[in-house]
PDB file of N, CA and C in Angstrom:
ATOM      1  N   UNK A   1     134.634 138.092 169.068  1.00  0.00           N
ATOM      2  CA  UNK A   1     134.275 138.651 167.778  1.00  0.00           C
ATOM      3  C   UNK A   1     135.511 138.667 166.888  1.00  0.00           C
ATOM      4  N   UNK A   2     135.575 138.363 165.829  1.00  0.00           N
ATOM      5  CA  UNK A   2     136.484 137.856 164.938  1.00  0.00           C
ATOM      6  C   UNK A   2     136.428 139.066 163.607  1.00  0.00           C
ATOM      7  N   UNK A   3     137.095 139.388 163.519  1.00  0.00           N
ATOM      8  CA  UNK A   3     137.572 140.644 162.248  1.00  0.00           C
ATOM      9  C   UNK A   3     138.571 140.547 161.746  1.00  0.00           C
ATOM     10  N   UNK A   4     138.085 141.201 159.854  1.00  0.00           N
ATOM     11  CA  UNK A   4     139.514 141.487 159.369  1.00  0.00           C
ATOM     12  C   UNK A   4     140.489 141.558 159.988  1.00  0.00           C
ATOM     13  N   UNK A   5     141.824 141.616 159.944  1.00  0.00           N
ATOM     14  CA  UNK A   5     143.229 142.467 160.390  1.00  0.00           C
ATOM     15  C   UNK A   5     142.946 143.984 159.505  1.00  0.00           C
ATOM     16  N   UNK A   6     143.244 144.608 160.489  1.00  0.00           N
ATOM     17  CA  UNK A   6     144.154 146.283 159.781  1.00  0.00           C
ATOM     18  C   UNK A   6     145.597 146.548 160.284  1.00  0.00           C
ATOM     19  N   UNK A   7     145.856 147.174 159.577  1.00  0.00           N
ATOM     20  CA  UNK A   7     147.130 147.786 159.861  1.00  0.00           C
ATOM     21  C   UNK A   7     146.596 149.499 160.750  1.00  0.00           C
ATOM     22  N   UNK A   8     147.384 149.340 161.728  1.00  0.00           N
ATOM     23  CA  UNK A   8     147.860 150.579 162.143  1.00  0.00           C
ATOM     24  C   UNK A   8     148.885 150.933 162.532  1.00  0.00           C
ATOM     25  N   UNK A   9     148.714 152.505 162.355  1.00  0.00           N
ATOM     26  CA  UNK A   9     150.071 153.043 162.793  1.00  0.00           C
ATOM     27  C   UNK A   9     150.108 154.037 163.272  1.00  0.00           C
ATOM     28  N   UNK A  10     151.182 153.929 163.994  1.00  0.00           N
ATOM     29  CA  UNK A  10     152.066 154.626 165.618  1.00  0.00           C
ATOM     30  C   UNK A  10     152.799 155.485 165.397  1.00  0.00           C
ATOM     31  N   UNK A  11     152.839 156.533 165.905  1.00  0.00           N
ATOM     32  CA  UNK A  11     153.626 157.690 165.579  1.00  0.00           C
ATOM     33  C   UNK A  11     155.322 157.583 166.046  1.00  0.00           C
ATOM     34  N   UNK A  12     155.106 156.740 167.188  1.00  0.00           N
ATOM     35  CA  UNK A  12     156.058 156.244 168.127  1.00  0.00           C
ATOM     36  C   UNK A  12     156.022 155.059 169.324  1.00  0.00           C
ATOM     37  N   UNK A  13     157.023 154.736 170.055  1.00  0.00           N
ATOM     38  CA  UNK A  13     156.781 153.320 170.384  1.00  0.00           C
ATOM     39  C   UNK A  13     155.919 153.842 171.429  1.00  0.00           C
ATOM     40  N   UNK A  14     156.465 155.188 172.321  1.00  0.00           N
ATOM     41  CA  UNK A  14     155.093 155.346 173.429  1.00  0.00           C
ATOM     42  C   UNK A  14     153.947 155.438 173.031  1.00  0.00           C
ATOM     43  N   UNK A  15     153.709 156.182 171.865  1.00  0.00           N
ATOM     44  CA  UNK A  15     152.192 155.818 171.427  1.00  0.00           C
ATOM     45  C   UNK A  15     151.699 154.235 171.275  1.00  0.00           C
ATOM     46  N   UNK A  16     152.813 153.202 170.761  1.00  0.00           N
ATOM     47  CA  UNK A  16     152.657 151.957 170.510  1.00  0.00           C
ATOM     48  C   UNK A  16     152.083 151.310 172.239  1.00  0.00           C
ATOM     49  N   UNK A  17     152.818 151.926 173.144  1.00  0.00           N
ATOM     50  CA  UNK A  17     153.245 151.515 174.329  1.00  0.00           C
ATOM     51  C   UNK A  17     151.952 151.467 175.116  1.00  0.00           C
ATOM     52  N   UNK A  18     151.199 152.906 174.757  1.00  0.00           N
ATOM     53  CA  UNK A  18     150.494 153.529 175.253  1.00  0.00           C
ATOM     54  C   UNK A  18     149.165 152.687 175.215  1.00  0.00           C
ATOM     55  N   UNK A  19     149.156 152.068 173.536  1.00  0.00           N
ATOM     56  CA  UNK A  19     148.033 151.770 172.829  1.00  0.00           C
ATOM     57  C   UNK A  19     147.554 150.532 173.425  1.00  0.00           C
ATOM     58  N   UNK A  20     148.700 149.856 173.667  1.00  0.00           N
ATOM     59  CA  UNK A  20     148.887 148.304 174.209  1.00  0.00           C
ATOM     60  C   UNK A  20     148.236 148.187 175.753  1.00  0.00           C
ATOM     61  N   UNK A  21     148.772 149.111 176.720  1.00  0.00           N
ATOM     62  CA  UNK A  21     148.578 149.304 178.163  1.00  0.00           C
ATOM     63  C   UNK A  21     146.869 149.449 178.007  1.00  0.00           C
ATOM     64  N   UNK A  22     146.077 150.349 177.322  1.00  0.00           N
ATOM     65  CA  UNK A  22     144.651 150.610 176.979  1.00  0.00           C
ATOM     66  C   UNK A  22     143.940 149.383 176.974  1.00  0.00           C
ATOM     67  N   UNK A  23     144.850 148.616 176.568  1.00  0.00           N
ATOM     68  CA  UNK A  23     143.769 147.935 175.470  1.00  0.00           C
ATOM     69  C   UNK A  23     144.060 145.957 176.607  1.00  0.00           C
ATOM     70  N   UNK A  24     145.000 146.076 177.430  1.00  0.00           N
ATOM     71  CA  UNK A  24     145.960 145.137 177.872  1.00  0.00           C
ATOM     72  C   UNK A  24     144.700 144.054 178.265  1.00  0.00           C
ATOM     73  N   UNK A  25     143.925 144.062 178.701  1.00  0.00           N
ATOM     74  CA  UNK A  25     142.882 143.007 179.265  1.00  0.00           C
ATOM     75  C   UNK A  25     141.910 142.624 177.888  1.00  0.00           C
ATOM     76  N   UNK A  26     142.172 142.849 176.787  1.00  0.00           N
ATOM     77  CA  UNK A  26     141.433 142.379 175.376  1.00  0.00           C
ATOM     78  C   UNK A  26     142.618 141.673 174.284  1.00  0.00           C
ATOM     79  N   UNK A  27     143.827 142.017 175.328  1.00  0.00           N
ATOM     80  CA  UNK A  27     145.029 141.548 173.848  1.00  0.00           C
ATOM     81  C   UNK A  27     145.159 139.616 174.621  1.00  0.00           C
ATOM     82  N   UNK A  28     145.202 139.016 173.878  1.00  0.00           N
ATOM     83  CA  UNK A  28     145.094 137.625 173.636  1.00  0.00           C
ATOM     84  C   UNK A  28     146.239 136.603 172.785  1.00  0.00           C
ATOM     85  N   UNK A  29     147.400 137.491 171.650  1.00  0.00           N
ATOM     86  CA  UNK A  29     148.181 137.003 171.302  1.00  0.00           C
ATOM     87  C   UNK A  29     149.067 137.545 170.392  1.00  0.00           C
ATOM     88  N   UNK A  30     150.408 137.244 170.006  1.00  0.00           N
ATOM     89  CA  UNK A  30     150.909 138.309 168.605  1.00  0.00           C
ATOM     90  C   UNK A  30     151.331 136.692 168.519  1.00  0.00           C
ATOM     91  N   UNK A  31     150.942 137.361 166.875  1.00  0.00           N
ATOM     92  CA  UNK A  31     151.559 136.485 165.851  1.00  0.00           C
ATOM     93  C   UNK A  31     152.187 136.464 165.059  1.00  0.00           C
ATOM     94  N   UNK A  32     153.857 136.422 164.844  1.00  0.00           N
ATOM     95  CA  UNK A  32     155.317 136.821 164.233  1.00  0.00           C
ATOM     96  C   UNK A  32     154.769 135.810 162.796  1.00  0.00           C
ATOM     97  N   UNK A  33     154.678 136.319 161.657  1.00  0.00           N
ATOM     98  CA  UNK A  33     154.451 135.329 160.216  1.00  0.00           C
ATOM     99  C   UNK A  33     156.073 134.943 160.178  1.00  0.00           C
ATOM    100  N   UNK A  34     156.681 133.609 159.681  1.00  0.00           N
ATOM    101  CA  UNK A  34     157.209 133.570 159.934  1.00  0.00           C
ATOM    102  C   UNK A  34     158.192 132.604 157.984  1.00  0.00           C
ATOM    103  N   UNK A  35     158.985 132.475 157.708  1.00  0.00           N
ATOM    104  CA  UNK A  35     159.231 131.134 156.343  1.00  0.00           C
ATOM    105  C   UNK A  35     159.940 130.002 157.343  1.00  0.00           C
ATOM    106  N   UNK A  36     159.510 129.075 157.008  1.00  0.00           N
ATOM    107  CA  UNK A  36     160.125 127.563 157.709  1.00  0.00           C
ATOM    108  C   UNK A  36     161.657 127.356 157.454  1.00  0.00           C
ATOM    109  N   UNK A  37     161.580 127.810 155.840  1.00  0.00           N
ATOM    110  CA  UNK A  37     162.988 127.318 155.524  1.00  0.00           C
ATOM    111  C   UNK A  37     163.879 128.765 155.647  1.00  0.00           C
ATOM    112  N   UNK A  38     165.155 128.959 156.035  1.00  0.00           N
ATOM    113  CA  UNK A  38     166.061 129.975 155.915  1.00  0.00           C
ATOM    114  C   UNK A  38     166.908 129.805 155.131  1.00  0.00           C
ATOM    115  N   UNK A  39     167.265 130.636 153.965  1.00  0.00           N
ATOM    116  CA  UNK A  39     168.386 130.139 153.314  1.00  0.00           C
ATOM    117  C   UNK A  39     169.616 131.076 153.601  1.00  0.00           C
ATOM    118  N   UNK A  40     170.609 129.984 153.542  1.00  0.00           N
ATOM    119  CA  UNK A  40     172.062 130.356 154.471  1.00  0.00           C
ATOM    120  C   UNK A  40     172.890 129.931 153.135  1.00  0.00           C
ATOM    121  N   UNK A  41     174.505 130.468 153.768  1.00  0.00           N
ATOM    122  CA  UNK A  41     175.484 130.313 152.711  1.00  0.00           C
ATOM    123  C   UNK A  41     176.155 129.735 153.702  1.00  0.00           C
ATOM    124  N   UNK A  42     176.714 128.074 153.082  1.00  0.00           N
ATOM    125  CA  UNK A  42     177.124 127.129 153.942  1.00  0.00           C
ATOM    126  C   UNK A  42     179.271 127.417 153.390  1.00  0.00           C
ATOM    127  N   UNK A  43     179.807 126.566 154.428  1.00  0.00           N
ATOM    128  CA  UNK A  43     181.199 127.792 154.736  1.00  0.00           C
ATOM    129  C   UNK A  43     182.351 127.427 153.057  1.00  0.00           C
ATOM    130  N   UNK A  44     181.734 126.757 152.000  1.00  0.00           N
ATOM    131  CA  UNK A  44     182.334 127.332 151.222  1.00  0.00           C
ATOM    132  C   UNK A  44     181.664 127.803 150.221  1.00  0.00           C
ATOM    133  N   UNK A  45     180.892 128.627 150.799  1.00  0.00           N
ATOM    134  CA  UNK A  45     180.331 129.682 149.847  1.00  0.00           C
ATOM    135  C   UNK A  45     178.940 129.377 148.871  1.00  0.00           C
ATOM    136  N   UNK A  46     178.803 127.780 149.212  1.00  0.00           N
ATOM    137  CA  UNK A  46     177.622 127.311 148.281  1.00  0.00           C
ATOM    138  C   UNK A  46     176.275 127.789 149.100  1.00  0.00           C
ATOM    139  N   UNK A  47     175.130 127.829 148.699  1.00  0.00           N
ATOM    140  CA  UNK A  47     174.139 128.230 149.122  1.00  0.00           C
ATOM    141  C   UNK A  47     173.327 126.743 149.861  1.00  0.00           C
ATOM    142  N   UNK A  48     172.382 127.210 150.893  1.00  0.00           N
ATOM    143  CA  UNK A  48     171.901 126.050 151.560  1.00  0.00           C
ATOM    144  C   UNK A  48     170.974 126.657 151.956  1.00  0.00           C
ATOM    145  N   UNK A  49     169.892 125.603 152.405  1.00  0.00           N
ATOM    146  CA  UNK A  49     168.596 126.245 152.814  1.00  0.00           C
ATOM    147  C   UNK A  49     168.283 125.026 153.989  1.00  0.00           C
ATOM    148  N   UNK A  50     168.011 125.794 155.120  1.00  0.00           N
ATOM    149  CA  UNK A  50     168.142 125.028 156.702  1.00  0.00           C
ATOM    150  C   UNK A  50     166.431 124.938 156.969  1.00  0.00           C
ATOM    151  N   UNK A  51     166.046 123.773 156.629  1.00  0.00           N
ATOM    152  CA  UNK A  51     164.668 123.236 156.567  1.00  0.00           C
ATOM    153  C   UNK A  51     164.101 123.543 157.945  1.00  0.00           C
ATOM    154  N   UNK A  52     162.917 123.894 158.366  1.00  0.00           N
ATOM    155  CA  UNK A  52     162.507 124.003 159.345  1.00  0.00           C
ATOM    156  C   UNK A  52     162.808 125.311 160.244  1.00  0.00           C
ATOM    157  N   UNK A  53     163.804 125.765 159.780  1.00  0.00           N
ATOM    158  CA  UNK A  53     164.462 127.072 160.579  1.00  0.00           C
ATOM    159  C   UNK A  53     164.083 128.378 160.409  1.00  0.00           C
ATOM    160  N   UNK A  54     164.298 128.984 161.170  1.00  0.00           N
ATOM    161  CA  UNK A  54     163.818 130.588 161.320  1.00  0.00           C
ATOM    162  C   UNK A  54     164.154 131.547 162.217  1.00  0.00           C
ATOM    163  N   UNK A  55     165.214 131.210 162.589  1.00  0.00           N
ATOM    164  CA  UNK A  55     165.860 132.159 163.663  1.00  0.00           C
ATOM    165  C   UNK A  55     167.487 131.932 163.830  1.00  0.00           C
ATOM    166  N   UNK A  56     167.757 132.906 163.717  1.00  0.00           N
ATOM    167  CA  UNK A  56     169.380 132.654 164.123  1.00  0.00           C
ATOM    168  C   UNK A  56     169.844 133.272 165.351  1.00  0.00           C
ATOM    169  N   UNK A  57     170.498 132.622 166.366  1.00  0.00           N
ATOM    170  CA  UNK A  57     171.232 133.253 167.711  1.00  0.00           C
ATOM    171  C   UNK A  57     172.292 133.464 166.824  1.00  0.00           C
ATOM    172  N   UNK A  58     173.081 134.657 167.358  1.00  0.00           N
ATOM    173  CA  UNK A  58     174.658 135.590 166.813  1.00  0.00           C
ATOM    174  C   UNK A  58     175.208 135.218 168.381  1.00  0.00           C
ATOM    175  N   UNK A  59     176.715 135.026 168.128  1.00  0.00           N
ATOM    176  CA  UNK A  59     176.908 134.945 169.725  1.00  0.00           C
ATOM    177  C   UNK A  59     178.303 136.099 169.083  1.00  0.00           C
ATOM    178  N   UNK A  60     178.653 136.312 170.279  1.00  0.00           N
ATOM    179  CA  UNK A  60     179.624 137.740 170.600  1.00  0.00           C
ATOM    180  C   UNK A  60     180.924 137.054 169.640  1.00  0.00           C
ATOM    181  N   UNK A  61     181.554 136.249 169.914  1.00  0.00           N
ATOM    182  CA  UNK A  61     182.464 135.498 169.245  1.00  0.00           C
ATOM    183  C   UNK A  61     182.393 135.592 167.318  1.00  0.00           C
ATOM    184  N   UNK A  62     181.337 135.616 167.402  1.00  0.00           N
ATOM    185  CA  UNK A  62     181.006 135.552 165.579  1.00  0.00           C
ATOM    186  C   UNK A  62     179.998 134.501 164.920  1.00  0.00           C
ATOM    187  N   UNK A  63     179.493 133.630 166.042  1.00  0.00           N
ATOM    188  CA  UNK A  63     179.166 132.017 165.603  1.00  0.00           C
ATOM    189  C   UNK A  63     177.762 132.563 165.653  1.00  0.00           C
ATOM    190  N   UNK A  64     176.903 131.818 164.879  1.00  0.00           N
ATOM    191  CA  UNK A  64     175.817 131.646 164.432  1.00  0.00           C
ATOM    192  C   UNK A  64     175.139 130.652 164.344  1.00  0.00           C
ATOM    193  N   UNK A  65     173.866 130.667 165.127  1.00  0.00           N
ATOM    194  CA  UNK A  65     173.588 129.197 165.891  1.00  0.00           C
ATOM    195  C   UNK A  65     171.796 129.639 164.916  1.00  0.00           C
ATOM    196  N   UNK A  66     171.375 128.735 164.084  1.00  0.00           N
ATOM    197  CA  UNK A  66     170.487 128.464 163.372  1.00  0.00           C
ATOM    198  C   UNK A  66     169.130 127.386 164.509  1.00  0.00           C
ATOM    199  N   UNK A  67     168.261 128.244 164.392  1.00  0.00           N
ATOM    200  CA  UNK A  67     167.194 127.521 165.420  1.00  0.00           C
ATOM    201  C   UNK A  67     165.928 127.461 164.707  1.00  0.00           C
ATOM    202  N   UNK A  68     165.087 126.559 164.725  1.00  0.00           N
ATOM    203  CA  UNK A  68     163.577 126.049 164.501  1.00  0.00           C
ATOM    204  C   UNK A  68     162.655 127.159 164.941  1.00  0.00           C
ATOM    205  N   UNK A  69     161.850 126.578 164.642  1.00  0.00           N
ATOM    206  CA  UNK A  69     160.391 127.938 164.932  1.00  0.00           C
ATOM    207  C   UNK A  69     159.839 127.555 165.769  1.00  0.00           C
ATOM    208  N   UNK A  70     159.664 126.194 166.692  1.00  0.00           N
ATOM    209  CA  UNK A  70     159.602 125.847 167.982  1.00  0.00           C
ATOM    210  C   UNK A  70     160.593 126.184 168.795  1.00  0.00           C
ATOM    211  N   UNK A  71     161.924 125.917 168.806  1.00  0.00           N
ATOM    212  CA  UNK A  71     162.747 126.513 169.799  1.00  0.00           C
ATOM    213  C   UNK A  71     162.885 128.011 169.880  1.00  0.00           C
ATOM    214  N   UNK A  72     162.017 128.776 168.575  1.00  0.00           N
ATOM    215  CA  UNK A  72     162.340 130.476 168.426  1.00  0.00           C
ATOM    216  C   UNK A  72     161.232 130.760 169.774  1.00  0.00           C
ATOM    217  N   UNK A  73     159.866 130.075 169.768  1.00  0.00           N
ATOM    218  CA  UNK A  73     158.719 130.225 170.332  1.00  0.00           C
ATOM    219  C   UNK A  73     159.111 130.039 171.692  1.00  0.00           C
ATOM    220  N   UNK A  74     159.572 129.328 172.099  1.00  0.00           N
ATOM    221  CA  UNK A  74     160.439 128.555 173.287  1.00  0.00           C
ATOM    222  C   UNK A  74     160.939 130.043 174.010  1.00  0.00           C
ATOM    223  N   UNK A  75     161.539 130.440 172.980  1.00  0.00           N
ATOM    224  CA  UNK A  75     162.583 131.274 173.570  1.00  0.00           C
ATOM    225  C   UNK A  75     161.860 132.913 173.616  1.00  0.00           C
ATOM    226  N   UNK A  76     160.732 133.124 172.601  1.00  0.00           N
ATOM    227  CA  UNK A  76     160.153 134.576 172.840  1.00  0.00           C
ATOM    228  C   UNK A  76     158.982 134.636 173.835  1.00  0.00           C
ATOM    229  N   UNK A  77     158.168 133.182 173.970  1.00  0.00           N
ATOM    230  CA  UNK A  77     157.326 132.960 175.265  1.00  0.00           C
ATOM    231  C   UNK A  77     157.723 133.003 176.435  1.00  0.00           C
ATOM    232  N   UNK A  78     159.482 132.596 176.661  1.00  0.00           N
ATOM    233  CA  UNK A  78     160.029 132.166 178.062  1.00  0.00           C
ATOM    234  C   UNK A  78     160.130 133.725 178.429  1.00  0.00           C
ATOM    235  N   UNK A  79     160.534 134.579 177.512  1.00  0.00           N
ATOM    236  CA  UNK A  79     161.347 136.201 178.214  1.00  0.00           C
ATOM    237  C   UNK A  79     162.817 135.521 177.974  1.00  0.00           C
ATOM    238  N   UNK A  80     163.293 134.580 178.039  1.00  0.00           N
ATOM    239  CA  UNK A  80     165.116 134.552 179.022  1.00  0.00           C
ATOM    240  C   UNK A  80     165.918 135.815 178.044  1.00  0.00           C
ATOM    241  N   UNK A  81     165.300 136.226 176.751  1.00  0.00           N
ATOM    242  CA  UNK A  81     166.409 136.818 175.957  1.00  0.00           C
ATOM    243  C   UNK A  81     166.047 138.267 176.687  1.00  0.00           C
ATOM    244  N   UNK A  82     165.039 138.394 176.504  1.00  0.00           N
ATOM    245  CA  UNK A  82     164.517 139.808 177.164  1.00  0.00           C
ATOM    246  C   UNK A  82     165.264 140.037 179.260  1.00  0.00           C
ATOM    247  N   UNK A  83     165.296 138.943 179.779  1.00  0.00           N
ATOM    248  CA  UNK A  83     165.711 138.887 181.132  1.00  0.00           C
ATOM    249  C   UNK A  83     167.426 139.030 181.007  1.00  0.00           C
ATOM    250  N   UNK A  84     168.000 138.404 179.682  1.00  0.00           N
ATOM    251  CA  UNK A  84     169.248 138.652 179.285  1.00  0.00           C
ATOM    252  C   UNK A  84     169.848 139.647 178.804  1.00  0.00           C
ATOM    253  N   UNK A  85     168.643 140.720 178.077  1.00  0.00           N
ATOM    254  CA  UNK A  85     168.960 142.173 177.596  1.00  0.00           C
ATOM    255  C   UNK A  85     169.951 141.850 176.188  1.00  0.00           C
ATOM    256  N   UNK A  86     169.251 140.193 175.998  1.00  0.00           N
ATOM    257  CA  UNK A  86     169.925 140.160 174.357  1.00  0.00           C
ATOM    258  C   UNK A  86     168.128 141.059 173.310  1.00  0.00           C
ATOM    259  N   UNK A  87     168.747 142.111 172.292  1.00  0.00           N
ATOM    260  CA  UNK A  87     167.674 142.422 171.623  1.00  0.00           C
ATOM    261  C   UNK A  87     167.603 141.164 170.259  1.00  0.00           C
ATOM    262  N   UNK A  88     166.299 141.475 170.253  1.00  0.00           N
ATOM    263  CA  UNK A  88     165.787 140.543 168.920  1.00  0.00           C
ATOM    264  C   UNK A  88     165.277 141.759 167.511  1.00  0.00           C
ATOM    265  N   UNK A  89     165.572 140.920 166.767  1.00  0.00           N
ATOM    266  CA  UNK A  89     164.963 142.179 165.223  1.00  0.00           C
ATOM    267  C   UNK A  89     164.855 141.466 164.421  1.00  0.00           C
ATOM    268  N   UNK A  90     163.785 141.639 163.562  1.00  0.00           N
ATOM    269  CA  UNK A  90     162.843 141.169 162.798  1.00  0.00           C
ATOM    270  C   UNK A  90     163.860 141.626 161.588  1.00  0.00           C
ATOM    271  N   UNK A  91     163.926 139.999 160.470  1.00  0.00           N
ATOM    272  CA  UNK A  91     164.678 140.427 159.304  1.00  0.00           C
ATOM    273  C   UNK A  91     164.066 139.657 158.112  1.00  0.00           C
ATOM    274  N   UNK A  92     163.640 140.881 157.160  1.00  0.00           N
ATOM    275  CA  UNK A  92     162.804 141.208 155.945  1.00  0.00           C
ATOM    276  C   UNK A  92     163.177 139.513 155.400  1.00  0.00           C
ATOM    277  N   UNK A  93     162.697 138.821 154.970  1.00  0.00           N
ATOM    278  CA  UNK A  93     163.271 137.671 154.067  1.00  0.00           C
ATOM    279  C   UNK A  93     164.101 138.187 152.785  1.00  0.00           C
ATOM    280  N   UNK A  94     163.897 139.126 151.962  1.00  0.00           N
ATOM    281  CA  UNK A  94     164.901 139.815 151.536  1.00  0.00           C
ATOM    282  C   UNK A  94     166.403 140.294 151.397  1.00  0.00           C
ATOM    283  N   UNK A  95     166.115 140.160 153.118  1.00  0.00           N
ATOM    284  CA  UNK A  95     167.684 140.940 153.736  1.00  0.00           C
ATOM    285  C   UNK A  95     168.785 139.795 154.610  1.00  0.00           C
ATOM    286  N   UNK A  96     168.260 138.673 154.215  1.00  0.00           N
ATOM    287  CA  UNK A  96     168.686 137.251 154.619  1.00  0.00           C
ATOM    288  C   UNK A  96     169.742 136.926 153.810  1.00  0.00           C
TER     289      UNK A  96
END
């Protein structure tokens, strides 16, 4: 059965946590909306926009490794970041 989307909301993540575990044998998929293109500031300062991209790895060093929306998928389907205890966070296109 196919329906609108709603929004709801969670008081907290155990309530989020809670809601999910309930419901775990009807959930079927999440879907991250995502922009193809990212726009970046290339290293002298001019602006650039990295076609196809949508994710950036940060590594401890400072470097910033720009990835596709297939290799992002790659990487949030596999777990390895989650098995690595690297966190991921969602960033506003705004705040780019």
């Amino acid at each position: 059965m196919t329906s609108e989307p709603r929004q709801e909301q969670f008081g907290s993540s155990s309530e989020l946590l809670k809601r999910l575990q309930e419901r775990a044998d009807d959930l079927d998929q999440l879907s991250i909306m995502v922009v193809n293109d990212l726009p970046m500031v290339g290293p002298k300062g001019q602006g650039l926009l990295a076609k196809n991209s949508c994710g950036v790895l940060k590594t401890c060093s400072g470097e910033s490794i720009v990835i596709n929306r297939n290799d992002l998928e790659i990487l949030l389907n596999d777990g390895i970041l989650q098995r690595m205890k690297i966190p991921i966070s969602l960033v506003p296109r705004e705040a780019r």
